[in-house]
Protein backbone atom coordinates (compact mmCIF):
# COMPACT_ATOMS: atom_id res chain seq x y z
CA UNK A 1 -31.41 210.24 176.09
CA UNK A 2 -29.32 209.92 172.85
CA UNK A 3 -30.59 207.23 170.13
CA UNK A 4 -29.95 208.56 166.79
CA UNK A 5 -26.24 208.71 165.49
CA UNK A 6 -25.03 210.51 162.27
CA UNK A 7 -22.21 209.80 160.25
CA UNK A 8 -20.54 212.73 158.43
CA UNK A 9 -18.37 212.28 155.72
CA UNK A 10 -15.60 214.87 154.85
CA UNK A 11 -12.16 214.98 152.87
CA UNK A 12 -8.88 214.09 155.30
CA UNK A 13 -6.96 217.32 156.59
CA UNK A 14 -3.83 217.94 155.05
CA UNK A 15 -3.79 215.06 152.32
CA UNK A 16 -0.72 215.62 149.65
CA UNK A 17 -2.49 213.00 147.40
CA UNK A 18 -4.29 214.30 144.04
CA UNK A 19 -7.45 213.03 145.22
CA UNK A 20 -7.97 213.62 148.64
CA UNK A 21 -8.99 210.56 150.91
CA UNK A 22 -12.80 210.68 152.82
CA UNK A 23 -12.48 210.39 156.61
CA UNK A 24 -15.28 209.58 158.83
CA UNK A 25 -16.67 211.02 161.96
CA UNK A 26 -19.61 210.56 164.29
CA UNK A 27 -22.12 212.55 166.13
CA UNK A 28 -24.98 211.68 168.75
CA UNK A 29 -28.49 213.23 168.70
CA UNK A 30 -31.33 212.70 171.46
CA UNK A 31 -34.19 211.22 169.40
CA UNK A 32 -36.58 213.93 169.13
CA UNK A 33 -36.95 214.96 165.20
CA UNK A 34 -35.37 218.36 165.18
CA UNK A 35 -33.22 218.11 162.69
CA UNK A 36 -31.38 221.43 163.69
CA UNK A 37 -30.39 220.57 166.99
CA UNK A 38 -27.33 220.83 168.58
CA UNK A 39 -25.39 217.25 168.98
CA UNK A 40 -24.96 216.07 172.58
CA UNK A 41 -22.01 214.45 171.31
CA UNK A 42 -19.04 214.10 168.57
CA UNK A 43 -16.26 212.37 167.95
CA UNK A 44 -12.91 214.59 167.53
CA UNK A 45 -11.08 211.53 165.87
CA UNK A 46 -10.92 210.06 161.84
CA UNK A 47 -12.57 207.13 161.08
CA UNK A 48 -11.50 205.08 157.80
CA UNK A 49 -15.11 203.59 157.36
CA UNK A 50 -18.38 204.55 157.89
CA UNK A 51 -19.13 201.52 159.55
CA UNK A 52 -16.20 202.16 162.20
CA UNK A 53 -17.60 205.58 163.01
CA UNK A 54 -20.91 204.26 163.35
CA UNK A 55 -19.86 201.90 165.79
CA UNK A 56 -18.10 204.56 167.67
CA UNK A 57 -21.16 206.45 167.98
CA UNK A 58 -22.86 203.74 169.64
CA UNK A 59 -20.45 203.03 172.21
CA UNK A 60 -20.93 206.15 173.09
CA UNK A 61 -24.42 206.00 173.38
CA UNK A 62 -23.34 202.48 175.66
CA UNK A 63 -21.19 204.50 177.98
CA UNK A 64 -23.86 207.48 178.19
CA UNK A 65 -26.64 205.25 179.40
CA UNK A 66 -23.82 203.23 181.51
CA UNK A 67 -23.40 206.08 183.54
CA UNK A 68 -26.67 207.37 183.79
CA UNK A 69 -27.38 204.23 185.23
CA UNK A 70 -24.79 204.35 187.94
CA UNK A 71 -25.66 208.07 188.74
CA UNK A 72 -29.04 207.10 189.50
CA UNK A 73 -28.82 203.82 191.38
């Protein structure tokens, strides 16, 4: 089961700006303290906050256990 989500920061593709904008992304881990693990999960989209791509993440994690549920009732 997934519980632990990262957020990784990283500068926006193709910016024409100077000073290139951060864009946010996140991934899903299971919970078990490797910290070179594979994630089960990541987002393929920009997020403008960390905060947004956080809560991506975690409705993720929502519709992971969702359908675990249903596949085993």
């Amino acid at each position: 089961m997934a519980t632990r989500v990262r957020v990784l920061a990283r500068h926006a593709s193709q910016s024409r700006s100077p000073v290139e904008p951060i864009v946010y992304s996140a991934a899903v881990y299971p919970d078990d303290g490797d910290i070179h693990v594979a994630p089960l999960w990541a987002c393929n989209h920009e997020h403008q906050s960390a905060g947004e791509a956080y809560g991506c993440g975690l409705a993720w994690i929502e519709d992971d256990e969702g359908e675990e549920a249903a596949s085993s009732a």
